[in-house]
N, C-alpha and C. Protein backbone atom coordinates (compact mmCIF):
# COMPACT_ATOMS: atom_id res chain seq x y z
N UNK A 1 1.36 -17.55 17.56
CA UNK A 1 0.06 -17.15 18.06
C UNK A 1 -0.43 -15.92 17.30
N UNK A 2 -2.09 -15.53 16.80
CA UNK A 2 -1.84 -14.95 16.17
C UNK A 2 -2.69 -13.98 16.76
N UNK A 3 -2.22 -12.28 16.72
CA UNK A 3 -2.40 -11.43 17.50
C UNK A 3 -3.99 -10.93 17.16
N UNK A 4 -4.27 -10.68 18.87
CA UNK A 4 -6.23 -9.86 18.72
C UNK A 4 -6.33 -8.55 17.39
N UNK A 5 -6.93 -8.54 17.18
CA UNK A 5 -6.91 -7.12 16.00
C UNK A 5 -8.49 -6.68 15.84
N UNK A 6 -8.06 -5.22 16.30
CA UNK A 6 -9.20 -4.41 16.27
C UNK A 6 -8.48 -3.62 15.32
N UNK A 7 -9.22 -3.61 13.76
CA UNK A 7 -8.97 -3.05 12.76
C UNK A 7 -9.96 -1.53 12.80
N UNK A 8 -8.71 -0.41 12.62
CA UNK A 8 -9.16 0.96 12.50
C UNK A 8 -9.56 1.08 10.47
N UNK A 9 -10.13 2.63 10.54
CA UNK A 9 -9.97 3.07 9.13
C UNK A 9 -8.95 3.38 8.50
N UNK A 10 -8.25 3.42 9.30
CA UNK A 10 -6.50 3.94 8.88
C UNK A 10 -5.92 3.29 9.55
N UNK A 11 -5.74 2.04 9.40
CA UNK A 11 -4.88 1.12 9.81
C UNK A 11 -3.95 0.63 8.69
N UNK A 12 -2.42 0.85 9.48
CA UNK A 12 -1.04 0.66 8.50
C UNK A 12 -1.10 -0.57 7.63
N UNK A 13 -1.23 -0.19 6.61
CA UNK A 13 -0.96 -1.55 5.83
C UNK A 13 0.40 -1.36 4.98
N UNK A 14 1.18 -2.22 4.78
CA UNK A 14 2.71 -1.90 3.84
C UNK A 14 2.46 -2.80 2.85
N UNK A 15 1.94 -2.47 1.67
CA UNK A 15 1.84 -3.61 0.27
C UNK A 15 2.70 -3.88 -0.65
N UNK A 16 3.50 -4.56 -1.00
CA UNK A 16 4.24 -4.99 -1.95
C UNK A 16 4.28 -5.73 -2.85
N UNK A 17 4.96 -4.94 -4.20
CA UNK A 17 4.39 -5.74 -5.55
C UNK A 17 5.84 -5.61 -5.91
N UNK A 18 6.09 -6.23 -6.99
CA UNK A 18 6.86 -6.62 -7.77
C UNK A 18 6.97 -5.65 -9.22
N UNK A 19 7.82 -5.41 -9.64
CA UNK A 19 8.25 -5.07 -11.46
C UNK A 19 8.38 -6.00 -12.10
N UNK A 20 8.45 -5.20 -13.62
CA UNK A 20 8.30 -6.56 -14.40
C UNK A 20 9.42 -6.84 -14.68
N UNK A 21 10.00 -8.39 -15.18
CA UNK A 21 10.78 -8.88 -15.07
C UNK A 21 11.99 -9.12 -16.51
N UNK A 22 12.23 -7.37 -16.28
CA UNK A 22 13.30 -7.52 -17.29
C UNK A 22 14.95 -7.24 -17.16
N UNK A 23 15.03 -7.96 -15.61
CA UNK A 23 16.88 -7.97 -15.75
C UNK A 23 16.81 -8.72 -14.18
N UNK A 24 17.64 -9.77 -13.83
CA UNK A 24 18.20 -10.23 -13.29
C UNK A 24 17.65 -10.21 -11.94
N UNK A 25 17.96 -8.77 -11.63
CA UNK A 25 17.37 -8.13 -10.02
C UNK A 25 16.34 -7.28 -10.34
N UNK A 26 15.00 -7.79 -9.49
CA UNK A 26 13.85 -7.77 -9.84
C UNK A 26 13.70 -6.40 -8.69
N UNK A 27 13.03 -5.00 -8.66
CA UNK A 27 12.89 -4.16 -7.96
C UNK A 27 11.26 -4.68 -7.38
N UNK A 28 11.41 -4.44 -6.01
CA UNK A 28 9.87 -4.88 -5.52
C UNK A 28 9.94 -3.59 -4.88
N UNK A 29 8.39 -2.90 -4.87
CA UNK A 29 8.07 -1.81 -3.83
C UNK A 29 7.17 -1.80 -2.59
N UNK A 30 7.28 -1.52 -1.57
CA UNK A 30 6.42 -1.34 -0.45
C UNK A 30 5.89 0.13 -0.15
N UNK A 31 4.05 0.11 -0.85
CA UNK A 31 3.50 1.26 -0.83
C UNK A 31 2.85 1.27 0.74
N UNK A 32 2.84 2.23 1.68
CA UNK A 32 2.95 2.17 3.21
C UNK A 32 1.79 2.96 3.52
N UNK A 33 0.67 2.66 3.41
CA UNK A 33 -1.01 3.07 3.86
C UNK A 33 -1.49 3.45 5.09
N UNK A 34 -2.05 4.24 4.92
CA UNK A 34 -3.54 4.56 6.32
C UNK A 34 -4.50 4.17 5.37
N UNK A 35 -5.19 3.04 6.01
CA UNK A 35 -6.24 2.70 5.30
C UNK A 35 -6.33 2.25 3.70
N UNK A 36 -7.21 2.57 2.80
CA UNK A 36 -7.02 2.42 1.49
C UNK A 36 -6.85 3.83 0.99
N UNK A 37 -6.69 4.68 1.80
CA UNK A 37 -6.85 6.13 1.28
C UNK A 37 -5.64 7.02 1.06
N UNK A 38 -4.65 6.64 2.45
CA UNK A 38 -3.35 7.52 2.47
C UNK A 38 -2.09 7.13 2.28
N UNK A 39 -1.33 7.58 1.03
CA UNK A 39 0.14 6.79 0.90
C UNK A 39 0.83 7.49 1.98
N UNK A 40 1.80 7.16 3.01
CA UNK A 40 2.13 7.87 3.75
C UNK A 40 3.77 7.70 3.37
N UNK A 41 3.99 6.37 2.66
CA UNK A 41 5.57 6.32 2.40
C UNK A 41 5.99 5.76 1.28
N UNK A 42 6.81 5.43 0.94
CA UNK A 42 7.14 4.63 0.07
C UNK A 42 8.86 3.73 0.37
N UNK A 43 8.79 2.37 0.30
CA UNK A 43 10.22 1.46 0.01
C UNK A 43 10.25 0.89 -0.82
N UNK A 44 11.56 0.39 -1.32
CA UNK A 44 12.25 -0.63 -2.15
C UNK A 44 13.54 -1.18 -1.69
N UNK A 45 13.39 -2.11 -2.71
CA UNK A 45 14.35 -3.14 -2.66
C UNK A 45 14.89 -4.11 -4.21
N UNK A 46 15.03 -4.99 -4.14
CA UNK A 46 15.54 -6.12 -5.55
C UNK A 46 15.78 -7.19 -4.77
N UNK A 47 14.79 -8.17 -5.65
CA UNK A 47 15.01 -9.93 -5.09
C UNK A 47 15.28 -10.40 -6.73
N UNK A 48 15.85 -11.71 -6.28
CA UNK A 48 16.50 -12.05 -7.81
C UNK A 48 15.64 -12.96 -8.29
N UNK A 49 15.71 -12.52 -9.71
CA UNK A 49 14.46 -13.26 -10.86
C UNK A 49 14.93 -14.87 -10.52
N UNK A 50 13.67 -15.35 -10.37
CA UNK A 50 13.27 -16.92 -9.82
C UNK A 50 14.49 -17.70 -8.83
N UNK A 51 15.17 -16.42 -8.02
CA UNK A 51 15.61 -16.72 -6.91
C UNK A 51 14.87 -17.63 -5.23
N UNK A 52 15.81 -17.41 -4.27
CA UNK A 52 14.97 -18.01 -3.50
C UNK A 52 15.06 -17.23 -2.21
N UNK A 53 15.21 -15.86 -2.63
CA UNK A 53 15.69 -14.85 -2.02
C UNK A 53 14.68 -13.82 -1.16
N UNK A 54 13.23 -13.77 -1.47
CA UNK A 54 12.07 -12.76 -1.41
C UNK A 54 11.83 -12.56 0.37
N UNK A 55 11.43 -13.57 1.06
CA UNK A 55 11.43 -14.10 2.31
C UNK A 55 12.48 -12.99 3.30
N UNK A 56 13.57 -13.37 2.81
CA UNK A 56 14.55 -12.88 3.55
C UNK A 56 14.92 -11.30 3.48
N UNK A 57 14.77 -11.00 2.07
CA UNK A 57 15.07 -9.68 1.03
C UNK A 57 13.65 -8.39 1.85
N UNK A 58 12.53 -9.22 1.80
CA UNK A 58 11.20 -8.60 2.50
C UNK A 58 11.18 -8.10 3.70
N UNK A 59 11.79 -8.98 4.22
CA UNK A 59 11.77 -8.47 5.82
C UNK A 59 12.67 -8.02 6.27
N UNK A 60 14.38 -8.03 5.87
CA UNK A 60 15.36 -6.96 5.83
C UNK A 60 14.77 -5.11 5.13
N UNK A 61 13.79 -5.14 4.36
CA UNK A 61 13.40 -4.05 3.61
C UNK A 61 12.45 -3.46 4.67
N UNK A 62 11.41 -4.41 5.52
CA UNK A 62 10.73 -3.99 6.49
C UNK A 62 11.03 -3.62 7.93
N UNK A 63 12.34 -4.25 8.27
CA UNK A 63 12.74 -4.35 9.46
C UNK A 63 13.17 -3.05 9.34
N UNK A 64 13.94 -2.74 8.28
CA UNK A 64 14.69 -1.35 8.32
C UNK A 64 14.04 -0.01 8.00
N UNK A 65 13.01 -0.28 7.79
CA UNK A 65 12.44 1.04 7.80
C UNK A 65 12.24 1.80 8.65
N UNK A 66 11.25 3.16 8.70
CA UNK A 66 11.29 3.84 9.70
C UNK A 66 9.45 3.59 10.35
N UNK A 67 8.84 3.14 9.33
CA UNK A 67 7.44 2.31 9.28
C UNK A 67 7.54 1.34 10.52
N UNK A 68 7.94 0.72 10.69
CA UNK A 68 8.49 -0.68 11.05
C UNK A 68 7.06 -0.80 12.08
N UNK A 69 7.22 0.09 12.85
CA UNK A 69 6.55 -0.11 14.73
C UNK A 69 5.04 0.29 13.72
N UNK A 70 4.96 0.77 13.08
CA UNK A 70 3.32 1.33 12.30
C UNK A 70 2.43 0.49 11.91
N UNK A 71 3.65 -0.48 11.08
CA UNK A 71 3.06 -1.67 10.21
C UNK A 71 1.64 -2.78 10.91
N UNK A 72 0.69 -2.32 10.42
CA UNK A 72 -0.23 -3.45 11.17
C UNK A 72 -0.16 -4.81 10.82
N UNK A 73 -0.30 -4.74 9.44
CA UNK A 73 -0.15 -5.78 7.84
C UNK A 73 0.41 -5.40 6.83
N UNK A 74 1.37 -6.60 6.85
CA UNK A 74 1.75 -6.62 5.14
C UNK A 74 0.91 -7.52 4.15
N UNK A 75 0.58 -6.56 3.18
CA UNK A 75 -0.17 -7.36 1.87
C UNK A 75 1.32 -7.35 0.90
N UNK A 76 0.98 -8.85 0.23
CA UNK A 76 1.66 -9.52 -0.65
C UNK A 76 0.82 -9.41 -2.29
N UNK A 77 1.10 -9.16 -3.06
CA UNK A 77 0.59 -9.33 -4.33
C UNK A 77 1.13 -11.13 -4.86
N UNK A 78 -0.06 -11.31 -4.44
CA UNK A 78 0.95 -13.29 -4.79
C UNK A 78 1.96 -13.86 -3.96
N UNK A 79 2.31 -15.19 -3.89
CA UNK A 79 2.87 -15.80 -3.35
C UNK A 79 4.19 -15.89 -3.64
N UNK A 80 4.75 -15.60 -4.79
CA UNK A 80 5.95 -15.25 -5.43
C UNK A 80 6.32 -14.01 -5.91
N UNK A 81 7.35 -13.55 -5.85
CA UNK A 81 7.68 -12.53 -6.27
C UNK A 81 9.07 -12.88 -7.47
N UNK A 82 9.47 -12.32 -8.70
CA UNK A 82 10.38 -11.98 -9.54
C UNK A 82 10.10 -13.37 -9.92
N UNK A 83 9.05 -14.02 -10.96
CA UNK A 83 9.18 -15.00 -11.58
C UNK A 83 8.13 -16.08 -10.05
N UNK A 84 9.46 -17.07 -10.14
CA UNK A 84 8.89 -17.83 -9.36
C UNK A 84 9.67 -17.77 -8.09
N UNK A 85 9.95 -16.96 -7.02
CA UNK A 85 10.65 -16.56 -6.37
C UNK A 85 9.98 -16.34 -4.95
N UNK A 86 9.43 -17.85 -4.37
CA UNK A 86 8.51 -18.04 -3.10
C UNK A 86 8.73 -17.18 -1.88
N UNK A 87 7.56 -16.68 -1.35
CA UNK A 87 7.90 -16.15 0.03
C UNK A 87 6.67 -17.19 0.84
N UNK A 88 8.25 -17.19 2.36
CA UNK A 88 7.43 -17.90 2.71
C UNK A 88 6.90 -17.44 4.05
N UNK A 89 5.59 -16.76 4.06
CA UNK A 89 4.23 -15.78 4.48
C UNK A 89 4.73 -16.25 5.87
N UNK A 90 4.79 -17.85 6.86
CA UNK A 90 4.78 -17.65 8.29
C UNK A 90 6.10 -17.56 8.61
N UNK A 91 6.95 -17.58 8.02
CA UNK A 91 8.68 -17.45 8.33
C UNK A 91 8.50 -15.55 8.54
N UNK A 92 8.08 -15.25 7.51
CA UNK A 92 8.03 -13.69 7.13
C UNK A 92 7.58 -13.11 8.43
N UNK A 93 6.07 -13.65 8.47
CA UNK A 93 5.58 -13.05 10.09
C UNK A 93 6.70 -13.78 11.28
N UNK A 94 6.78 -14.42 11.55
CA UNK A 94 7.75 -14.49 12.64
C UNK A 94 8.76 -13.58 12.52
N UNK A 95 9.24 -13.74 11.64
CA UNK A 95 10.83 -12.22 11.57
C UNK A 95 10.45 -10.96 11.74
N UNK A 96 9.06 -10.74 10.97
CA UNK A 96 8.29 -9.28 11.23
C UNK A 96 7.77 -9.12 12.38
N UNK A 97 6.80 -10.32 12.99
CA UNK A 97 5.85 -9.81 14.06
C UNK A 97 4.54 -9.15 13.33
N UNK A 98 4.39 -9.02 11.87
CA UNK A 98 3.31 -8.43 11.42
C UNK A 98 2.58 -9.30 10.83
N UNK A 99 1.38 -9.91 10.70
CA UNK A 99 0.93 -10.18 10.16
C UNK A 99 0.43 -9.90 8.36
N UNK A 100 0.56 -11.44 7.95
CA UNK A 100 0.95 -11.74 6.61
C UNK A 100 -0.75 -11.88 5.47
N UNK A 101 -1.15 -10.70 4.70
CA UNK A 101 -2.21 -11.10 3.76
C UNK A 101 -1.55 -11.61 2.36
N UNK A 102 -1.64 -12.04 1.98
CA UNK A 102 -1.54 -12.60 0.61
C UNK A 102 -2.64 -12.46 -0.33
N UNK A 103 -2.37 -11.20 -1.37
CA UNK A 103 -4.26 -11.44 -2.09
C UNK A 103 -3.46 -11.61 -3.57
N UNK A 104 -4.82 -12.45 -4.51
CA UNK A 104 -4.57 -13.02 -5.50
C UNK A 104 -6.10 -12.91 -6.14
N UNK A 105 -5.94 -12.40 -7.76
CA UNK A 105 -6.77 -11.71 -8.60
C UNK A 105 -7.81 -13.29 -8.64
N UNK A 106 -6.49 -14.99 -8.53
CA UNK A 106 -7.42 -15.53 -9.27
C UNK A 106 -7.19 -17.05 -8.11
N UNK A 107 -7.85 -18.12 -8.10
CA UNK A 107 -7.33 -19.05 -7.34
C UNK A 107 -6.44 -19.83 -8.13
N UNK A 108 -5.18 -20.14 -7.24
CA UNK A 108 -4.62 -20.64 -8.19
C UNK A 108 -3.87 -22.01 -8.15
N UNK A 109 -3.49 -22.51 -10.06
CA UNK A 109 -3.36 -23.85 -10.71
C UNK A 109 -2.11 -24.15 -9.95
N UNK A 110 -2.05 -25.11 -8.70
CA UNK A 110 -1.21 -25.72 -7.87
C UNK A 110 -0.32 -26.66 -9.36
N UNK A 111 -1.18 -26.92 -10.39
CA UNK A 111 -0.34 -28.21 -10.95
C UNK A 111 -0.17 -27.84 -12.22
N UNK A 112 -0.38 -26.18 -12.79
CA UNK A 112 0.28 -25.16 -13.33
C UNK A 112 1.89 -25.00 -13.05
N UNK A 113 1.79 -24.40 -11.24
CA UNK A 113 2.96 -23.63 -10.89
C UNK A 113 3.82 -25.25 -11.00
N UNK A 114 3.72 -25.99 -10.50
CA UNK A 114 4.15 -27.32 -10.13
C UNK A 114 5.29 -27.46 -11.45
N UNK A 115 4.08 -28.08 -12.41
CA UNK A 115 4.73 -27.94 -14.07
C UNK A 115 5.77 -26.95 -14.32
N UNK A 116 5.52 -25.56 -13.77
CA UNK A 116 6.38 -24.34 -14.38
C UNK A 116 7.81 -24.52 -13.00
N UNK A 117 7.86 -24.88 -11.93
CA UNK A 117 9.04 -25.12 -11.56
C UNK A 117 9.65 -26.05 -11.87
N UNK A 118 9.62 -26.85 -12.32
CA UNK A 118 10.35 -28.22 -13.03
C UNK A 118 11.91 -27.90 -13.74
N UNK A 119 11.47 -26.29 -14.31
CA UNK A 119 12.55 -26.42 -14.68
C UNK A 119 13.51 -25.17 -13.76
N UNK A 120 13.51 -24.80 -12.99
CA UNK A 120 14.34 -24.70 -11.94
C UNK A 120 14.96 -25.11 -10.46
N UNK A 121 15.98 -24.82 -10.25
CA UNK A 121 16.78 -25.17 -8.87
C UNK A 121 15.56 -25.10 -8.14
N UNK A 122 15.68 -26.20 -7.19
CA UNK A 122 15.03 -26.70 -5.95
C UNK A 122 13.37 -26.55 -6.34
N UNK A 123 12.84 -27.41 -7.00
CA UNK A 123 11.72 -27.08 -7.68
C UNK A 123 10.70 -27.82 -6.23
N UNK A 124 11.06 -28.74 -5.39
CA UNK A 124 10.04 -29.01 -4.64
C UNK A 124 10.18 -28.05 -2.85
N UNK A 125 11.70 -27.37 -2.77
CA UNK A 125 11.22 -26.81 -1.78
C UNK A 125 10.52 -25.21 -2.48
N UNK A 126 10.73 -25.22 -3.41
CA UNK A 126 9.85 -24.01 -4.17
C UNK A 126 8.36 -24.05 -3.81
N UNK A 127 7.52 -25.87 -4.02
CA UNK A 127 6.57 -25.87 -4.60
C UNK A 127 6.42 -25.94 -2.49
N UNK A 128 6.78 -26.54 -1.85
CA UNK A 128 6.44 -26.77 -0.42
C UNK A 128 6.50 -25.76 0.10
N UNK A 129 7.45 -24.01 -0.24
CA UNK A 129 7.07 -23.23 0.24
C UNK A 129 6.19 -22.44 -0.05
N UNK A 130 5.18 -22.99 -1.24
CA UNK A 130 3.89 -21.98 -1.95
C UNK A 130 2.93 -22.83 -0.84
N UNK A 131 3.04 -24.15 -0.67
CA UNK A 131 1.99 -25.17 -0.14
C UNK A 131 1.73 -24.64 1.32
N UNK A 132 2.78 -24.07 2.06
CA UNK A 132 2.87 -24.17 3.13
C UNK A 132 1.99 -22.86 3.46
N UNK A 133 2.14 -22.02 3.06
CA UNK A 133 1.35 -20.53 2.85
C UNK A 133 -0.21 -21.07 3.12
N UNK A 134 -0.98 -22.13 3.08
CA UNK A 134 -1.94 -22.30 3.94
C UNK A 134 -3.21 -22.49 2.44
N UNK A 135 -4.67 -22.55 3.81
CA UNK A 135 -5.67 -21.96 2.90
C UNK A 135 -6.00 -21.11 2.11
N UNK A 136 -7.19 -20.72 1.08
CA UNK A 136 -7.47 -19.70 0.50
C UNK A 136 -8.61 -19.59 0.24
N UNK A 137 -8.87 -18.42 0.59
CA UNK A 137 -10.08 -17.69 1.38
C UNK A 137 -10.64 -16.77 -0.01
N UNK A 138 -11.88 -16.79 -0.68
CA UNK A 138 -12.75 -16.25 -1.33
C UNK A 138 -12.67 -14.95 -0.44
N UNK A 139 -12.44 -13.80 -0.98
CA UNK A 139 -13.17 -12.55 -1.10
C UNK A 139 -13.70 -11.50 -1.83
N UNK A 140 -15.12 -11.15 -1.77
CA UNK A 140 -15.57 -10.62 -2.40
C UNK A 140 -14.98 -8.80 -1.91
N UNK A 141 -14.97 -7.94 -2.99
CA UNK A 141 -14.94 -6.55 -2.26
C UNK A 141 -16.03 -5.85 -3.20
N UNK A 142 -15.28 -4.98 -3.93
CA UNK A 142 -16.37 -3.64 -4.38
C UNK A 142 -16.73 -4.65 -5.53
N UNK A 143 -16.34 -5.08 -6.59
CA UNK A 143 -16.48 -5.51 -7.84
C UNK A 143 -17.08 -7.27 -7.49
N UNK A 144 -18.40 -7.42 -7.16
CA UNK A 144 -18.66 -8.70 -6.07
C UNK A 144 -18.59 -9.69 -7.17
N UNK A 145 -18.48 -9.33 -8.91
CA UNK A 145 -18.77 -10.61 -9.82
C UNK A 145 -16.44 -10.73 -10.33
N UNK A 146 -15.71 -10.22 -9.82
CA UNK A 146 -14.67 -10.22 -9.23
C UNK A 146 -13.89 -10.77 -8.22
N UNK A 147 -14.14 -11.33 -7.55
CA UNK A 147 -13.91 -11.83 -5.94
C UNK A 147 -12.09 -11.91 -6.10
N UNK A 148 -11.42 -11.51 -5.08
CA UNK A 148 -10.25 -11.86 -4.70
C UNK A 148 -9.95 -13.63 -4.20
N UNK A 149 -8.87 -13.53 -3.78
CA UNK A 149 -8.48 -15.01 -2.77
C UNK A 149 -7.17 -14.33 -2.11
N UNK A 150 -7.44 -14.42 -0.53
CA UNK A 150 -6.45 -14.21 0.32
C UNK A 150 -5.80 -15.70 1.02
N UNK A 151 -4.55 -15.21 1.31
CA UNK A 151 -4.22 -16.73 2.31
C UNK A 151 -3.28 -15.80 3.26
N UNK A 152 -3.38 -16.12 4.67
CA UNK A 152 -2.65 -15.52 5.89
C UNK A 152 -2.01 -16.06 6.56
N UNK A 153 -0.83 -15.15 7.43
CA UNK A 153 -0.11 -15.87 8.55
C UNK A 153 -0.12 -14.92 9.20
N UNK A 154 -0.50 -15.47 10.93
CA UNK A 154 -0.44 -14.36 11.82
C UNK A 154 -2.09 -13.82 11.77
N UNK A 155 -2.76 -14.10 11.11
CA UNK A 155 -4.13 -13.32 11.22
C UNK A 155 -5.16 -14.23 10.81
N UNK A 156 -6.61 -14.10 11.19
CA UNK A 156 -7.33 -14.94 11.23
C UNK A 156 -7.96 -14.18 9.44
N UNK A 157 -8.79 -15.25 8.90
CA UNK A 157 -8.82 -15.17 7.68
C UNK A 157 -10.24 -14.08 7.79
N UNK A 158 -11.08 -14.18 8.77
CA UNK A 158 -12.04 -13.22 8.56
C UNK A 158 -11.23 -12.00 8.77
N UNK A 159 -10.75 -11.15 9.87
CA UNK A 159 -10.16 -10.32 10.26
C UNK A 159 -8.88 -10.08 8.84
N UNK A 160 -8.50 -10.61 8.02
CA UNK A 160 -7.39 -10.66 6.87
C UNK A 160 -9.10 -9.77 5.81
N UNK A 161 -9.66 -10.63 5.61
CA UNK A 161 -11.15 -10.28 4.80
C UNK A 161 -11.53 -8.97 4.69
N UNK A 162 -11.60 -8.43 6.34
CA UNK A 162 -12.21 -6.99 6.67
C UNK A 162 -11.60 -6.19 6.12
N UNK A 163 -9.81 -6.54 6.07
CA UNK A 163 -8.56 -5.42 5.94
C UNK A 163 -8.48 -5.25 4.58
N UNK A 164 -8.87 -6.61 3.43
CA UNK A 164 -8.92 -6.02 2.29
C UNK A 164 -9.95 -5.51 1.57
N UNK A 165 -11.46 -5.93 2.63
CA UNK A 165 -12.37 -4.82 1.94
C UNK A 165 -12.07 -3.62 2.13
N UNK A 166 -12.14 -3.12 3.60
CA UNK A 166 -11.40 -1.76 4.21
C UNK A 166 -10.60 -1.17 3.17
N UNK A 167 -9.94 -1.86 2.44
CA UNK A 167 -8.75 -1.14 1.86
C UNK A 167 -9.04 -1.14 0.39
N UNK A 168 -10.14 -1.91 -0.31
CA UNK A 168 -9.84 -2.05 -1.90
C UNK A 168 -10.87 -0.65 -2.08
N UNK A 169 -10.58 0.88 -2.30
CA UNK A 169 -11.24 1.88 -2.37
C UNK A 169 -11.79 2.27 -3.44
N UNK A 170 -10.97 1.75 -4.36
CA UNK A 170 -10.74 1.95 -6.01
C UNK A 170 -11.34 0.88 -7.05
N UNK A 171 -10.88 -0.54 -6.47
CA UNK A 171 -11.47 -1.41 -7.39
C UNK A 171 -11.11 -2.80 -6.59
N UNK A 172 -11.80 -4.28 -7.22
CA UNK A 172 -11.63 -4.83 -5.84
C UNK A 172 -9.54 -5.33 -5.35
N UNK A 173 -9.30 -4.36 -5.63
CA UNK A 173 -7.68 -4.94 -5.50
C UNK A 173 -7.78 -4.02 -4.22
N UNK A 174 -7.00 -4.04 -3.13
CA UNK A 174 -6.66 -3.28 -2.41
C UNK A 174 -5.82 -2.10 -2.34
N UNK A 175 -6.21 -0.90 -2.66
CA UNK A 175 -5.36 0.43 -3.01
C UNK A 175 -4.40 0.43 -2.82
N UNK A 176 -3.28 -0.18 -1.33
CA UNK A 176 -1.78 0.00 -1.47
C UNK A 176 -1.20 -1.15 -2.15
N UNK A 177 -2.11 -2.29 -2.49
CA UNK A 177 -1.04 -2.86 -3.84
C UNK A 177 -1.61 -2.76 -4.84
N UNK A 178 -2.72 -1.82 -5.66
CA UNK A 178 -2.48 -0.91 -6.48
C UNK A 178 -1.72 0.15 -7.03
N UNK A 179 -1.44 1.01 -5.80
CA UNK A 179 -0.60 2.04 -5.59
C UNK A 179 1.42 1.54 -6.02
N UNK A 180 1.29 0.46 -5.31
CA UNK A 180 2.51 -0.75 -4.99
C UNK A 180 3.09 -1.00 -6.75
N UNK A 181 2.01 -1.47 -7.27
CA UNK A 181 2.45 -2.22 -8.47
C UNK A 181 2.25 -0.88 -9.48
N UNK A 182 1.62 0.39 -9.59
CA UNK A 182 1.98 1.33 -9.97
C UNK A 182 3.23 1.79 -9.86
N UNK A 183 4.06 2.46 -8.86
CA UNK A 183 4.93 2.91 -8.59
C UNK A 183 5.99 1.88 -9.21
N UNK A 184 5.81 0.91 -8.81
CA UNK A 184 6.93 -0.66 -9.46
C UNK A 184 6.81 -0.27 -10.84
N UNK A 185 5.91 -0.20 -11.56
CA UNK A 185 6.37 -0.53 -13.34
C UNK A 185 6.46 0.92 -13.76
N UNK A 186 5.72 1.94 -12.77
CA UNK A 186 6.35 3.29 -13.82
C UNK A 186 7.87 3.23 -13.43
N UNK A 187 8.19 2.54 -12.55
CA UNK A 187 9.61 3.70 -11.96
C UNK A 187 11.00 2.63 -13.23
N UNK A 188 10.31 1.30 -13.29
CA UNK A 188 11.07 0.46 -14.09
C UNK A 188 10.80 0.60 -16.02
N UNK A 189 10.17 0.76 -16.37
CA UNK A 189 9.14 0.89 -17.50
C UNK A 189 9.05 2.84 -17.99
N UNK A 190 9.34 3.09 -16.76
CA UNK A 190 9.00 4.91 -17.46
C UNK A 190 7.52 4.90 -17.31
N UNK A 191 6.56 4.53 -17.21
CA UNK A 191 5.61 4.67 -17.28
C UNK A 191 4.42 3.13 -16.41
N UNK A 192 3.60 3.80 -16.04
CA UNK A 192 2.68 2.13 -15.45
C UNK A 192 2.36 1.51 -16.31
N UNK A 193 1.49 0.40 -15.98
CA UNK A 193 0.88 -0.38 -16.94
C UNK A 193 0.65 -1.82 -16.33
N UNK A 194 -0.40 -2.66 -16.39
CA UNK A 194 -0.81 -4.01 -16.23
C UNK A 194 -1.36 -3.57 -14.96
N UNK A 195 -2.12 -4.51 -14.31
CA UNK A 195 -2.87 -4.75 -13.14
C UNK A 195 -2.24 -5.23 -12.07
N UNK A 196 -2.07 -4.74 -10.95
CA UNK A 196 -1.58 -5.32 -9.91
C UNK A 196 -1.83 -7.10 -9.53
């Protein structure tokens, strides 16, 4: 069931992005928001490159924090994390209790990813746990010839909409997985670089 939400200006969001993928165990970070404005924390963790591990790895990283009771929403940078390494968004909210955004720069080639799991272990519960992650929802934010695409669990897709205009402060990505995928490639890389 998915919970009433009266979204504040500083409402907890925990965003997580991924590093880039140069060894084995992939470091993912969770940048921990008021709003699009305030980093208030920072976590990590490592899920394994085109493992099937993210799901489980995510919500052990969230459960244990000290965030935990704060968390309104977790934003996802994509549906996979470390390669092709599915999370699967309503398993996630059930273990969390938080509701699940998923935002994505572009809509995306179902028979792309399809093709590109072929050549790994369990390539169709891979592709059934991207499928299962639902609709996808056009959003426009600051940059309107830009538009995002969200897909949710646990939250209704307008109310998912509000949280990432609310939050994209900077550009239309939403600031804590800007912030998210910053912190990820300087801390791996020495330095940032690429787009969330």
């Amino acid at each position: 069931m998915q919970r009433l939400f009266h979204i504040k200006d500083e409402i907890r969001v925990l965003a997580i992005d991924d590093s880039p993928l140069i060894s084995d165990q992939i470091m993912i970070v969770g940048a921990f928001f008021r709003g699009g404005c305030w980093l208030d924390g920072v976590m990590s963790s490592y899920v394994t490159k085109d493992g099937m591990d993210s799901t489980n790895i995510i919500s052990e990283m969230v459960i244990s924090s000290k965030h935990w009771r704060q968390i309104r929403v977790i934003m996802l940078d994509g549906i996979t994390y470390a390669g092709f390494n599915p999370v699967d968004i309503n398993h996630l909210w059930k273990i969390t209790n938080i509701p699940i955004v998923v935002v994505m720069r572009s809509f995306p080639n179902f028979r792309k990813i399809e093709d590109a799991l072929i050549h790994l272990p369990e390539p169709k519960k891979r592709m059934d746990i991207i499928l299962r992650a639902g609709s996808i929802t056009k959003v426009e934010t600051k940059d309107k010839l830009n538009p995002v695409y969200i897909q949710c669990a646990g939250i209704e897709a307008q109310h998912a909409a509000r949280i990432v205009n609310l939050t994209a402060t900077r550009s239309n990505i939403p600031e804590p997985l800007r912030v998210a995928h910053l912190i990820a490639t300087g801390i791996v890389l020495g330095e940032s670089r690429g787009k969330a």
